[in-house]
C-alpha atoms as a PDB file:
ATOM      1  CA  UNK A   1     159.067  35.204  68.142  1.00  0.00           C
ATOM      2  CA  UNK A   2     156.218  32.906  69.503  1.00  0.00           C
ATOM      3  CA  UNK A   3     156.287  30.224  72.231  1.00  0.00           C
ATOM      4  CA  UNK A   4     159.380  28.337  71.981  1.00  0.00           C
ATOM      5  CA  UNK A   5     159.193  24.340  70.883  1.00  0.00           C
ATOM      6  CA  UNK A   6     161.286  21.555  70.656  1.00  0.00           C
ATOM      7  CA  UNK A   7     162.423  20.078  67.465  1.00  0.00           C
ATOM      8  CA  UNK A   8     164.955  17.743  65.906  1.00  0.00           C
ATOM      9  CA  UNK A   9     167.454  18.337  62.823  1.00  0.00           C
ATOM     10  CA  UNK A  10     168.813  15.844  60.442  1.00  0.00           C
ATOM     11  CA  UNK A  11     171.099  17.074  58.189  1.00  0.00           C
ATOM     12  CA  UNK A  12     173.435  20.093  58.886  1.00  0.00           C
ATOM     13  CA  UNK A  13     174.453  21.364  55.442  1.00  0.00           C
ATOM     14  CA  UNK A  14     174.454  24.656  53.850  1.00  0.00           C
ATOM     15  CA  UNK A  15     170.861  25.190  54.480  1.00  0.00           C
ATOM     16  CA  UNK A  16     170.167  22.980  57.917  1.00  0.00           C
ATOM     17  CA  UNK A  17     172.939  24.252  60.085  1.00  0.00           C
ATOM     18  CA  UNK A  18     171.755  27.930  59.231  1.00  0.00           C
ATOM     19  CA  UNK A  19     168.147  27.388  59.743  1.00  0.00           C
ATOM     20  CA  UNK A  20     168.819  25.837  63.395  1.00  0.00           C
ATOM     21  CA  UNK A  21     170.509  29.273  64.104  1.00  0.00           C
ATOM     22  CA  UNK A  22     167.816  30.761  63.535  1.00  0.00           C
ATOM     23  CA  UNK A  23     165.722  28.751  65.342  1.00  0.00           C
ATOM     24  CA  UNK A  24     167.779  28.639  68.429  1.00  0.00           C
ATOM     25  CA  UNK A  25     168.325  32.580  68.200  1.00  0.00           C
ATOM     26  CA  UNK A  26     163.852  32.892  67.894  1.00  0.00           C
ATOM     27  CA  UNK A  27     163.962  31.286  71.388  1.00  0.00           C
ATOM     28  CA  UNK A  28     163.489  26.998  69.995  1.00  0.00           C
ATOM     29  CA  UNK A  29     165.583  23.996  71.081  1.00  0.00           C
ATOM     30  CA  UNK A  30     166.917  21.893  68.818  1.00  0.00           C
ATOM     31  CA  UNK A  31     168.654  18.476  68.720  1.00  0.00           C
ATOM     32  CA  UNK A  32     170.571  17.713  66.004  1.00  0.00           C
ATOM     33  CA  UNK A  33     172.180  14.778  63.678  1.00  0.00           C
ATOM     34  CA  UNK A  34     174.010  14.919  60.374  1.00  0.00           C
ATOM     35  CA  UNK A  35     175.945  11.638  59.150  1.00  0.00           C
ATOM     36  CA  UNK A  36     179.150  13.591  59.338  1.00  0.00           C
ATOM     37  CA  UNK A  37     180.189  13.825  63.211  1.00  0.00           C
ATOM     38  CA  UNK A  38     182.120  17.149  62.646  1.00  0.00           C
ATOM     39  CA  UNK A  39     179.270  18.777  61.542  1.00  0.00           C
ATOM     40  CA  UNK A  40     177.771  17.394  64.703  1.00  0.00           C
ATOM     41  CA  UNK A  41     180.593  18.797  66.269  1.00  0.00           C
ATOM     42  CA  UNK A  42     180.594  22.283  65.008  1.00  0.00           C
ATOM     43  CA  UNK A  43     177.040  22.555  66.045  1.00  0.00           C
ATOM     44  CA  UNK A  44     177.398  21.387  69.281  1.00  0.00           C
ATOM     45  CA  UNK A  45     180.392  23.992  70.175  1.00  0.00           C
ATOM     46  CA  UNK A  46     177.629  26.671  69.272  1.00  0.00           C
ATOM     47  CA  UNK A  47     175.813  25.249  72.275  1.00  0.00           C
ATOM     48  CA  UNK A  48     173.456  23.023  70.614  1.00  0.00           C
ATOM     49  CA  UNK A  49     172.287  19.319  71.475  1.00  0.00           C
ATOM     50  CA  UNK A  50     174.120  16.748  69.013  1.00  0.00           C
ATOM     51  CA  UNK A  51     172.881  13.807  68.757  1.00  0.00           C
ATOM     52  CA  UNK A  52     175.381  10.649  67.692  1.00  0.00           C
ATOM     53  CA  UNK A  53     172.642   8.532  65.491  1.00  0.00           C
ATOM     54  CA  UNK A  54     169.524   9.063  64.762  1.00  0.00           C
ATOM     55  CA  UNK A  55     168.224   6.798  67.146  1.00  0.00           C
ATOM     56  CA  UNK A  56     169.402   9.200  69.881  1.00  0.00           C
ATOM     57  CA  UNK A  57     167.827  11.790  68.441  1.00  0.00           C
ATOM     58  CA  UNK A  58     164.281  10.733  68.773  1.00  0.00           C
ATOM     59  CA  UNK A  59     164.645   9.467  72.117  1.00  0.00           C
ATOM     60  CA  UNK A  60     165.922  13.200  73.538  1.00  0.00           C
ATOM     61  CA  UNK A  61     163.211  14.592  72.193  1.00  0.00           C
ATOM     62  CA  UNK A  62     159.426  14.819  73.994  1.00  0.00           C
ATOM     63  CA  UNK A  63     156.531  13.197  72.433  1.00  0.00           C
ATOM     64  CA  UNK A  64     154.741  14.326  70.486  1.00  0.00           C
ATOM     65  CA  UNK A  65     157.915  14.779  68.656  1.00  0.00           C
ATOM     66  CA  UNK A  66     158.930  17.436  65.613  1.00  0.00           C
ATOM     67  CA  UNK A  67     161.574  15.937  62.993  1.00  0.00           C
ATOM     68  CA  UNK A  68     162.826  18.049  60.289  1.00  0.00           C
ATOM     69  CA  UNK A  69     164.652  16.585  57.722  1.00  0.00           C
ATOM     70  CA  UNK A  70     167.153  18.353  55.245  1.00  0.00           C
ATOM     71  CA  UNK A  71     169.324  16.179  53.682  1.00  0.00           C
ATOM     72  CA  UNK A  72     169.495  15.797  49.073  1.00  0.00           C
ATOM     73  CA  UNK A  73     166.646  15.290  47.650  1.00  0.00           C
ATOM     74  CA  UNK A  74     166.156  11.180  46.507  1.00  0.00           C
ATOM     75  CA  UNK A  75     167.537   8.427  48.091  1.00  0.00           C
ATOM     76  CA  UNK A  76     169.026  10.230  51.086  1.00  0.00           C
ATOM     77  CA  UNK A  77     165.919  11.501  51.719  1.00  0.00           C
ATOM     78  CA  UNK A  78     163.952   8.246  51.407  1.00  0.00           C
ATOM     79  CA  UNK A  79     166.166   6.526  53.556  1.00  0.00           C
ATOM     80  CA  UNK A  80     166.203   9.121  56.340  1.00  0.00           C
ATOM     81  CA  UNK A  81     162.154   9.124  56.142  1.00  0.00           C
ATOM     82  CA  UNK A  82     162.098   5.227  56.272  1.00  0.00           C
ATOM     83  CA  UNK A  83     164.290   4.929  59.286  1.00  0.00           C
ATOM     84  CA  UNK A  84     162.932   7.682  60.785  1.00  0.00           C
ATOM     85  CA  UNK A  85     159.544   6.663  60.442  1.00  0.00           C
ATOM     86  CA  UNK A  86     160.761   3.092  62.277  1.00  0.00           C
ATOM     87  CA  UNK A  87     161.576   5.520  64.750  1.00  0.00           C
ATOM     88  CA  UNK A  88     158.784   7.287  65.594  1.00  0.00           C
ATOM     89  CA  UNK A  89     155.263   7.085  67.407  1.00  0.00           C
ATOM     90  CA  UNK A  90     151.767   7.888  66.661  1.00  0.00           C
ATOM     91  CA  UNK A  91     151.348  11.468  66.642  1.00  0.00           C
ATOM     92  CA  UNK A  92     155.018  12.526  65.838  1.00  0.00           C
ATOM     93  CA  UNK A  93     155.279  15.009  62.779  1.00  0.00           C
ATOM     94  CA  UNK A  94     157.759  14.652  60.050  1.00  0.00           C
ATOM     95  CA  UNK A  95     158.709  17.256  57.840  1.00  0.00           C
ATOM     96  CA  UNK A  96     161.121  16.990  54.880  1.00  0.00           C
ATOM     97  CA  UNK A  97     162.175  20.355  54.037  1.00  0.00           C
ATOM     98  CA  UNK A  98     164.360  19.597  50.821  1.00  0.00           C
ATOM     99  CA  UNK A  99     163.514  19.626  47.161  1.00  0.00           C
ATOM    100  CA  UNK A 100     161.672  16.275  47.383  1.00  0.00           C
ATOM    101  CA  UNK A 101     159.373  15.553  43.657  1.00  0.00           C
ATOM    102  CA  UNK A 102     155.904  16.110  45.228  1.00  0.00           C
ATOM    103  CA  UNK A 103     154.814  12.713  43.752  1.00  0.00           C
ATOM    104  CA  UNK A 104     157.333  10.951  46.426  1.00  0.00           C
ATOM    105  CA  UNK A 105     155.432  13.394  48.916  1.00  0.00           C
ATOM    106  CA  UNK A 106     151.699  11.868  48.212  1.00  0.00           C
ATOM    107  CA  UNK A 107     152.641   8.259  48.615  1.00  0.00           C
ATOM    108  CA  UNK A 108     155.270   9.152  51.704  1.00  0.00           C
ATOM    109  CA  UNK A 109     152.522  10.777  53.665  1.00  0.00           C
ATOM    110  CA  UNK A 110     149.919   8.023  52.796  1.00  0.00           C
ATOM    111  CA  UNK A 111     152.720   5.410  53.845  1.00  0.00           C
ATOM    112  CA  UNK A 112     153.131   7.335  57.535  1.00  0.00           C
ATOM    113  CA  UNK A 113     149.564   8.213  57.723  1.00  0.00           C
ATOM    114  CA  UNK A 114     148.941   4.396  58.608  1.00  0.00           C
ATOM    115  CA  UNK A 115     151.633   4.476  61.268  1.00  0.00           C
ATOM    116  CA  UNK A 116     149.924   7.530  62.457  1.00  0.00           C
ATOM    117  CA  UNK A 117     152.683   9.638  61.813  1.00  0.00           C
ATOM    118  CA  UNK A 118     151.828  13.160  60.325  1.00  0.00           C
ATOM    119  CA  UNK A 119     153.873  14.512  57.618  1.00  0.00           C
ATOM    120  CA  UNK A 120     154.898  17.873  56.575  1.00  0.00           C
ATOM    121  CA  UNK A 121     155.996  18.711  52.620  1.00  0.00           C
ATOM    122  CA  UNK A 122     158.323  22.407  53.678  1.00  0.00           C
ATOM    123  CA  UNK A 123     159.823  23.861  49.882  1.00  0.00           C
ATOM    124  CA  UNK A 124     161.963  26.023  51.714  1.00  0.00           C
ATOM    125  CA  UNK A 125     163.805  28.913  49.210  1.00  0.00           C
ATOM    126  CA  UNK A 126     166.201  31.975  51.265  1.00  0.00           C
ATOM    127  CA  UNK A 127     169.572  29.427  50.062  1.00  0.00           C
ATOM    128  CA  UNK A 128     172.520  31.089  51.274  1.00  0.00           C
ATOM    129  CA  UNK A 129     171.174  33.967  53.231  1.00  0.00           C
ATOM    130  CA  UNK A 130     168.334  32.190  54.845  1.00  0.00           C
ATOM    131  CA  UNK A 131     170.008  33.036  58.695  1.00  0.00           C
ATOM    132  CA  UNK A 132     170.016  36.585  57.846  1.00  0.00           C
ATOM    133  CA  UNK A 133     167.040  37.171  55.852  1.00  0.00           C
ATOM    134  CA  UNK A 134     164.537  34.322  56.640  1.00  0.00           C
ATOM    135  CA  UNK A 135     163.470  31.563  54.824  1.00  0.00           C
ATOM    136  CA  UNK A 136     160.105  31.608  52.327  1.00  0.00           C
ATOM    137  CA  UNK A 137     158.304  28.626  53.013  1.00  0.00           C
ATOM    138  CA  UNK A 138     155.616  26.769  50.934  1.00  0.00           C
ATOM    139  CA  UNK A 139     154.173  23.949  52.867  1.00  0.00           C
ATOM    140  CA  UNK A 140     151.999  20.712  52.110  1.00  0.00           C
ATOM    141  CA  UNK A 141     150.038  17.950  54.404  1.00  0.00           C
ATOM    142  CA  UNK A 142     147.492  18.277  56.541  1.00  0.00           C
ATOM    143  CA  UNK A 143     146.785  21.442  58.035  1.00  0.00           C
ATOM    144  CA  UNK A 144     146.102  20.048  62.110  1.00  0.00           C
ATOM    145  CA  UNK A 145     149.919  19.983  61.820  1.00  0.00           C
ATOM    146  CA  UNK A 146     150.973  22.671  60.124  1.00  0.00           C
ATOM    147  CA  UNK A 147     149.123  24.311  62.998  1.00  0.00           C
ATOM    148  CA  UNK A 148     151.035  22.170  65.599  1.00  0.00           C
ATOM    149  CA  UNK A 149     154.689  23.323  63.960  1.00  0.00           C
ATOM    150  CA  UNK A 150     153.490  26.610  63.224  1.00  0.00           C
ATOM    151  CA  UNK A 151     155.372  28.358  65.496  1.00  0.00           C
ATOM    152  CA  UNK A 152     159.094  27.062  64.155  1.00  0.00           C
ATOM    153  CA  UNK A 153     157.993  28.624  60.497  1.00  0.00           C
ATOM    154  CA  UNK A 154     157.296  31.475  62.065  1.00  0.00           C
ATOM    155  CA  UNK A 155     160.830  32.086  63.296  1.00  0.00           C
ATOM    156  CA  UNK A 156     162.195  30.493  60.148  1.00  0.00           C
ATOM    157  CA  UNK A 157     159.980  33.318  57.649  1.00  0.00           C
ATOM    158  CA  UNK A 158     161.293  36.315  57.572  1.00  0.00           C
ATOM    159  CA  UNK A 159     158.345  38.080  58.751  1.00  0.00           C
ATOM    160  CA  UNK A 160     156.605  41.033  57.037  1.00  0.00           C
ATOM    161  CA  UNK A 161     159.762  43.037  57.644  1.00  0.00           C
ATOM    162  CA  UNK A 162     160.354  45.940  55.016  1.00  0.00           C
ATOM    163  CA  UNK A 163     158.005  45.062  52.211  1.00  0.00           C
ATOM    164  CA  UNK A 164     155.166  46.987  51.430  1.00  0.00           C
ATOM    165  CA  UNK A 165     151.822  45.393  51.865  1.00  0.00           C
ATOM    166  CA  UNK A 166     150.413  44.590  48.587  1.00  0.00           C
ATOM    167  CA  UNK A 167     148.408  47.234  47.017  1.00  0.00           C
ATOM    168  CA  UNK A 168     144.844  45.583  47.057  1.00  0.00           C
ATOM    169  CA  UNK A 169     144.444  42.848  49.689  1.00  0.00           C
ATOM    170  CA  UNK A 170     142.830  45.350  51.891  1.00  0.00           C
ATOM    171  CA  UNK A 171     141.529  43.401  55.053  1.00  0.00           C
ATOM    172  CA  UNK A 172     143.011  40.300  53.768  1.00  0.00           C
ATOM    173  CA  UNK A 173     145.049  38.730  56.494  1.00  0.00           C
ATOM    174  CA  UNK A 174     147.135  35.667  56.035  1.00  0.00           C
ATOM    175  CA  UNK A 175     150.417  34.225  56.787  1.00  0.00           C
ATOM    176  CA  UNK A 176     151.715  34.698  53.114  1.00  0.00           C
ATOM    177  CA  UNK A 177     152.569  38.041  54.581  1.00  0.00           C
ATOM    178  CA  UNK A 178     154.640  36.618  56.930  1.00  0.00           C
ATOM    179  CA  UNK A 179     156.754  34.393  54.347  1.00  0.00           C
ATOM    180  CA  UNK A 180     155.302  31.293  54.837  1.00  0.00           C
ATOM    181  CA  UNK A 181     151.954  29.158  53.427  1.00  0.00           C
ATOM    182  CA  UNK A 182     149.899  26.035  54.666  1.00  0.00           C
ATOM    183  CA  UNK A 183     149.386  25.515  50.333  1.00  0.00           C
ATOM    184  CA  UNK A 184     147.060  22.716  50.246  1.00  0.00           C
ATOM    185  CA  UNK A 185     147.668  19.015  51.419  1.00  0.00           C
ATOM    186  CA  UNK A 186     150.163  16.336  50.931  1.00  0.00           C
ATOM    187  CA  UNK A 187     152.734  17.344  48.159  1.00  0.00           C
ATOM    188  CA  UNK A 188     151.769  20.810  47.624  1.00  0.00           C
ATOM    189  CA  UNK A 189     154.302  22.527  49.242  1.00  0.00           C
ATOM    190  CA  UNK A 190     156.960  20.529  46.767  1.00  0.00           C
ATOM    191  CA  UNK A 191     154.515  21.583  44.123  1.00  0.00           C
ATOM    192  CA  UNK A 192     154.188  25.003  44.752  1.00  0.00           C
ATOM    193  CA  UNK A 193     158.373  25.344  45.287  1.00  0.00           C
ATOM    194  CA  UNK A 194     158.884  23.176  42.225  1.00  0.00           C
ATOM    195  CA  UNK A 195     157.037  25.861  40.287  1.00  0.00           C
ATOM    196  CA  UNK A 196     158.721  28.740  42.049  1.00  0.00           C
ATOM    197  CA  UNK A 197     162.311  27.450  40.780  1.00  0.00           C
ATOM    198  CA  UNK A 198     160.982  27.035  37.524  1.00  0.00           C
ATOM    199  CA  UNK A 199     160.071  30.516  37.161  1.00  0.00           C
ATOM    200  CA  UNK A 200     163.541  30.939  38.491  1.00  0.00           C
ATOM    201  CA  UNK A 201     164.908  28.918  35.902  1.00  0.00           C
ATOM    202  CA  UNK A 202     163.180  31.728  33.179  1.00  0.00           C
ATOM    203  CA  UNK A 203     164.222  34.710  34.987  1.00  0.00           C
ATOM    204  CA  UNK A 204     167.978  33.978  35.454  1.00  0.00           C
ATOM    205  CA  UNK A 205     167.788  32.923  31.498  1.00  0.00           C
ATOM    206  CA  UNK A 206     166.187  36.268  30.908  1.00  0.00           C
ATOM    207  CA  UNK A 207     168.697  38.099  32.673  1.00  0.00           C
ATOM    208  CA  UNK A 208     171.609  35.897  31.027  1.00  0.00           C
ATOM    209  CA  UNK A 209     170.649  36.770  27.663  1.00  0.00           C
ATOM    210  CA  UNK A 210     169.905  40.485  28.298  1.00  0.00           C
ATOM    211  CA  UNK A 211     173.689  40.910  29.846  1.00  0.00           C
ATOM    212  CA  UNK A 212     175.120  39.206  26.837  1.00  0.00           C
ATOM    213  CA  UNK A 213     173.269  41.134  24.277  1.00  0.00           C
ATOM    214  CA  UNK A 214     174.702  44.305  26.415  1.00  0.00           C
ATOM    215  CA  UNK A 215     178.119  42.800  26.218  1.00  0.00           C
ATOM    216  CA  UNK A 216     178.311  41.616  22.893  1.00  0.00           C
ATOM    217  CA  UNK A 217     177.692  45.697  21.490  1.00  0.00           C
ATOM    218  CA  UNK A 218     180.661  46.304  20.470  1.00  0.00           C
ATOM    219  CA  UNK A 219     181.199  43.106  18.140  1.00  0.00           C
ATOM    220  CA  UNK A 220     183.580  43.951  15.150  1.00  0.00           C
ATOM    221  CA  UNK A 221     180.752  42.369  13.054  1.00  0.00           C
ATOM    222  CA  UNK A 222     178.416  45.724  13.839  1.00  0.00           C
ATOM    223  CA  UNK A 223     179.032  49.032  11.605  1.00  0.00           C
ATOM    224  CA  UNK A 224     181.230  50.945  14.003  1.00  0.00           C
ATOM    225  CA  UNK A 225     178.548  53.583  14.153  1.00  0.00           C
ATOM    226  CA  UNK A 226     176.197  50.860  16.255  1.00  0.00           C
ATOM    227  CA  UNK A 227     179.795  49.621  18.459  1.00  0.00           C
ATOM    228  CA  UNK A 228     178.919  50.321  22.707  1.00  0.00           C
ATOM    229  CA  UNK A 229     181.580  49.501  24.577  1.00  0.00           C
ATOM    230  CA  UNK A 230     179.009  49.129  27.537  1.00  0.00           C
ATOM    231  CA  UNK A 231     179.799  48.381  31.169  1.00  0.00           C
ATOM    232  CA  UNK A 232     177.707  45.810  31.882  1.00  0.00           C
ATOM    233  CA  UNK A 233     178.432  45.986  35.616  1.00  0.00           C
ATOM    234  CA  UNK A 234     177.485  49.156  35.847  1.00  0.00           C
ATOM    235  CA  UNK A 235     173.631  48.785  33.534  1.00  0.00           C
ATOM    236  CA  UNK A 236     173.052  45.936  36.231  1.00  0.00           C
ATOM    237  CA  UNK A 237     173.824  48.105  39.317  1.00  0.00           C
ATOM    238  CA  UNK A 238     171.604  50.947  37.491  1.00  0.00           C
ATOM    239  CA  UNK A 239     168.769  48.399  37.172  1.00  0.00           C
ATOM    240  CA  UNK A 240     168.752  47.799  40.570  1.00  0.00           C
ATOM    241  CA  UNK A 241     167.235  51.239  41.177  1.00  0.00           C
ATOM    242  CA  UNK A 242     163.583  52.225  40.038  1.00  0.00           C
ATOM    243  CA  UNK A 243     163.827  50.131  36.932  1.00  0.00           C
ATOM    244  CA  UNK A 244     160.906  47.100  36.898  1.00  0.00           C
ATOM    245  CA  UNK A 245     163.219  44.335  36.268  1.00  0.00           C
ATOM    246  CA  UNK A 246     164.988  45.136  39.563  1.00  0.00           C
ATOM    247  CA  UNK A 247     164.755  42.016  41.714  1.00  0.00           C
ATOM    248  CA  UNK A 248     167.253  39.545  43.659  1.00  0.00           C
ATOM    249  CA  UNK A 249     168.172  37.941  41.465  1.00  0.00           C
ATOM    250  CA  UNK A 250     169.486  41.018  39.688  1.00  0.00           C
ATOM    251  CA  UNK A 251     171.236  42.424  42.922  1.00  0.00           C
ATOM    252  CA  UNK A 252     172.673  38.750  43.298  1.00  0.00           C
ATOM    253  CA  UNK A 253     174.054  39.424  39.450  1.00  0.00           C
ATOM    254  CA  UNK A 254     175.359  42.981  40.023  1.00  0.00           C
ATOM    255  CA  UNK A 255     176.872  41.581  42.876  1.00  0.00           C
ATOM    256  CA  UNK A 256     178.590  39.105  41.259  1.00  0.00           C
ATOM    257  CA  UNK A 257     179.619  41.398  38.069  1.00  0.00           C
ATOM    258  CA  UNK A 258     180.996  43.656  41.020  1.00  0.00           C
ATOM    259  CA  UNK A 259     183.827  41.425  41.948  1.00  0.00           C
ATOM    260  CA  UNK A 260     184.669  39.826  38.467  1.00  0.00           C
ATOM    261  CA  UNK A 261     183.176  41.586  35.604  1.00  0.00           C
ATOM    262  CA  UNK A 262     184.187  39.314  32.969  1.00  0.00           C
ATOM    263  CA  UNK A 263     183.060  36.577  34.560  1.00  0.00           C
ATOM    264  CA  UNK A 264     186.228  34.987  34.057  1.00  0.00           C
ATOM    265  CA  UNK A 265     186.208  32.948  37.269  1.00  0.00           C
ATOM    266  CA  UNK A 266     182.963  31.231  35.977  1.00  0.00           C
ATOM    267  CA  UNK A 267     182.980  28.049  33.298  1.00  0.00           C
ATOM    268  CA  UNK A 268     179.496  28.599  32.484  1.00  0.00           C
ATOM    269  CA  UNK A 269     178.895  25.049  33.435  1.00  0.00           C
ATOM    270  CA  UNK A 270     175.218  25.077  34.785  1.00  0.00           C
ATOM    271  CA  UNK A 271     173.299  22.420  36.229  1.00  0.00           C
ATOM    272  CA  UNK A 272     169.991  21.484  37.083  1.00  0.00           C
ATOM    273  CA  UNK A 273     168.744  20.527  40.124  1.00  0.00           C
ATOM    274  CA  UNK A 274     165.351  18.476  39.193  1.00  0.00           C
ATOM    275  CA  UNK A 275     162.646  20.834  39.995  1.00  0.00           C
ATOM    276  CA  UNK A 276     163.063  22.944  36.354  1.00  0.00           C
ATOM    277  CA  UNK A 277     162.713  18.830  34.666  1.00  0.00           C
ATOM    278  CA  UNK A 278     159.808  18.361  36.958  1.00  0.00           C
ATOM    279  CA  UNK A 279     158.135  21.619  36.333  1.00  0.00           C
ATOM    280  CA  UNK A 280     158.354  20.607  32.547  1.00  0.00           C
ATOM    281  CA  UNK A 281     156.582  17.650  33.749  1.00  0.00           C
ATOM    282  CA  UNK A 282     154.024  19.188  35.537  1.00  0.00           C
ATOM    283  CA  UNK A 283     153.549  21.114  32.455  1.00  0.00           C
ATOM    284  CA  UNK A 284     152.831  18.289  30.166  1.00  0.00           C
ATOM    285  CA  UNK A 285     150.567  16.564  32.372  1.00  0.00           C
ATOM    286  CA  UNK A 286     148.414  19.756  32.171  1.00  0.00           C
ATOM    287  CA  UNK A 287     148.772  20.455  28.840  1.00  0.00           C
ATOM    288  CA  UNK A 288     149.890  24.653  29.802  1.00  0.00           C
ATOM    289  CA  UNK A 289     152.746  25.479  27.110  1.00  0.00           C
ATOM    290  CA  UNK A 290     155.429  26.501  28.567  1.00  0.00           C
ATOM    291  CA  UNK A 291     157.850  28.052  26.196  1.00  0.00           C
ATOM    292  CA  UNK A 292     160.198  30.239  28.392  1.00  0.00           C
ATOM    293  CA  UNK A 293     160.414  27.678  31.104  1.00  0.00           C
ATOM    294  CA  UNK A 294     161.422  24.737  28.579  1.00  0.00           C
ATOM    295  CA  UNK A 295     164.039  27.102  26.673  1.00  0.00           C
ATOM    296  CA  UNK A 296     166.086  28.051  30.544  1.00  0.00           C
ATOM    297  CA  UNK A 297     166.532  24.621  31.359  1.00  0.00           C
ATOM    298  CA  UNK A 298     167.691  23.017  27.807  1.00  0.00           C
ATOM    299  CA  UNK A 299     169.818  26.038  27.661  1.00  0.00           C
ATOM    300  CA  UNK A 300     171.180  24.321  30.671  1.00  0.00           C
ATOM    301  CA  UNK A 301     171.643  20.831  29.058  1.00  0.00           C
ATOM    302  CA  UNK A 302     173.492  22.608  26.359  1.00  0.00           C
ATOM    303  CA  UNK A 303     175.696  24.921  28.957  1.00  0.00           C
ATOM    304  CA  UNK A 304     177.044  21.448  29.701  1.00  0.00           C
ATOM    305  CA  UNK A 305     178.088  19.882  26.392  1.00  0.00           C
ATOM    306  CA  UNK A 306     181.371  21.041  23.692  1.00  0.00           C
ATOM    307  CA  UNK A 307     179.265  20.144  20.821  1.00  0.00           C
ATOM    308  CA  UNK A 308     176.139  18.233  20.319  1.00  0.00           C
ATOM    309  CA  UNK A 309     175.756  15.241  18.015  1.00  0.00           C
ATOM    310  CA  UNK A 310     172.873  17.656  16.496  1.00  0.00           C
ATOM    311  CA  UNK A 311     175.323  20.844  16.034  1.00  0.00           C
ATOM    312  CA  UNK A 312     177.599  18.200  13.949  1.00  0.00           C
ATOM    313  CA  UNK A 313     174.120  16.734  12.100  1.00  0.00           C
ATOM    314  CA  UNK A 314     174.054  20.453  11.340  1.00  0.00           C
ATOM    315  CA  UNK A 315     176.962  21.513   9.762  1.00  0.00           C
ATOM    316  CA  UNK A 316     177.731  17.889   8.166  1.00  0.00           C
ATOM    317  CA  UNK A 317     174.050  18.628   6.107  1.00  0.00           C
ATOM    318  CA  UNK A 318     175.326  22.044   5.270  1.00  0.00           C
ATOM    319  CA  UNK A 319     178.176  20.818   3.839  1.00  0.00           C
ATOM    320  CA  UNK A 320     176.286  18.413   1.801  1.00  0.00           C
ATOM    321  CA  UNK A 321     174.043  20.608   0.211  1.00  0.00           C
ATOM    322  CA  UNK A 322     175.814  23.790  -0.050  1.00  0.00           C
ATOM    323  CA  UNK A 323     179.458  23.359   0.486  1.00  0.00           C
ATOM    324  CA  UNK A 324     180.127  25.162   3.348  1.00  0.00           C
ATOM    325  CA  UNK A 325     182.678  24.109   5.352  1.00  0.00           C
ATOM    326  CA  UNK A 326     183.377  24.800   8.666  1.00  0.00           C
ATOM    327  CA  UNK A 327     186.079  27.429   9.740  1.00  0.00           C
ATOM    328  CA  UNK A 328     189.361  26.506  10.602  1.00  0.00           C
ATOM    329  CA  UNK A 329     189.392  27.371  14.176  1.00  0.00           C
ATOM    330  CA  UNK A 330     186.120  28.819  16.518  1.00  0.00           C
ATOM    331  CA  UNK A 331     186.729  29.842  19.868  1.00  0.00           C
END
């Protein structure tokens, strides 16, 4: 797994506490610090050095010192980079390793670059199953110390494992193969993972609307000669083999149509974490239309609301002009 390094951890949720296992298990040592002392706690009954405050986390670790930081995106995160960066000393690297807007990125970096503190942008995607499967990393900031840190992503990538080298690159070496990316500098790792759940946005949509199409055959309002009374559990678990949407995402579906196939333990409630709003951004800003991308994340706005003010403007004008009043009852 590489030379083992030292490095420090603030914030052990979902995604930190995992990645440390990982990192510990590749042959690193970590020190770690999370505002809530039990998760301190439950890390440091799995052998691992918790720290009480942030302040004693920088002072057990050696200079020059490697600070990961993934806590929520926003404020948390700006105030964990501005103490942190009271903290530390010239030649320290700090990497923030949550959804950060890659904006915030550009002006943090410039900010520690005249302390002489490096900083690391890390849009890190694997979720749930990172420990298992590795996390995909997509990083930003200069590249001296992406070098320096290089071997922590290592461990934390899942490594060329079982996919198939890409028809086409040939000779082409690069870490990309690995699961992880030096993208460019300050902010481009946030950019390029900003992008990424985006796209991710426009997939699951695809795959919502697909399903519900498939469930929706065997409306009463179809001649009973076009009625399927299709099981939609089992179409996704067929996709899953040979077809060309197959993908994660779809096995993460099937998965989940497995155990409940009416859903019926979901509201349908979705929200959005930022990145799909700031990949609409993005696209503005560079005048690229993007249709698809726009459509899965108002779709979430609306999964959120009974009825709009414009669904009423809607059927109050149809009344107006043609009479038509709405049922008595919808579901």
């Amino acid at each position: 797994m590489g030379s083992g390094m030292q490095m420090g951890m603030v914030g052990l949720g979902r995604m930190g506490a995992n990645m440390v296992r990982r990192l510990t298990g590749g042959g690193h040592t970590c020190v770690v610090y999370d505002r809530d002392p039990e998760a301190v706690a439950r890390m440091a009954a799995e052998g691992v050095d918790g720290a009480g405050s942030l302040e004693a986390l920088v002072a057990r670790l050696d200079a020059p010192r490697v600070v990961w930081v993934m806590v929520p995106a926003g404020a948390p995160t700006e105030q964990t980079i501005q103490a942190l960066a009271d903290l530390l000393s010239p030649g320290d690297i700090l990497i923030d390793g949550g959804n950060s807007f890659y904006k915030d990125d550009v002006r943090r970096a410039a900010d520690l670059a005249a302390r002489q503190i490096r900083y690391l942008d890390v849009g890190t995607s694997g979720g749930l199953w990172g420990l298992e499967r590795g996390y995909c990393l997509m990083i930003g900031g200069e590249r001296s110390a992406f070098l320096v840190v290089e071997p922590i992503l290592r461990t934390l990538a899942p490594g060329q494992g079982t996919v198939e080298r890409t028809p086409g690159r040939g000779d082409r070496v690069g870490t990309s193969e690995a699961g992880y990316l030096h993208c460019g500098p300050a902010g481009a790792g946030h950019f390029v993972k900003m992008i990424h759940n985006g796209i991710e946005y426009g997939l699951m949509q695809a795959y919502a609307e697909g399903l519900d199409i498939l469930r929706n055959a065997s409306s009463p309002d179809l001649p009973e000669a076009h009625r399927y009374g299709l099981d939609v559990a089992e179409i996704t678990e067929l996709w899953r083999r040979g077809s060309v949407v197959s993908s994660w995402l779809l096995d993460l579906a099937a998965s989940a149509l497995a155990e409940d196939p009416s859903l019926t333990g979901y509201t349908g409630f979705v929200e959005d974490s930022g990145e799909g709003r700031w990949t609409i951004q993005a696209a503005l800003e560079e005048s690229v239309p993007a249709e698809v991308l726009s459509c899965a994340l108002y779709t979430r706005f609306r999964s959120r609301k009974e009825h709009t003010f414009a669904e009423k403007v809607l059927s109050a004008m149809r009344r107006k002009f043609g009479g038509h009043v709405e049922p008595a009852s919808r579901k």
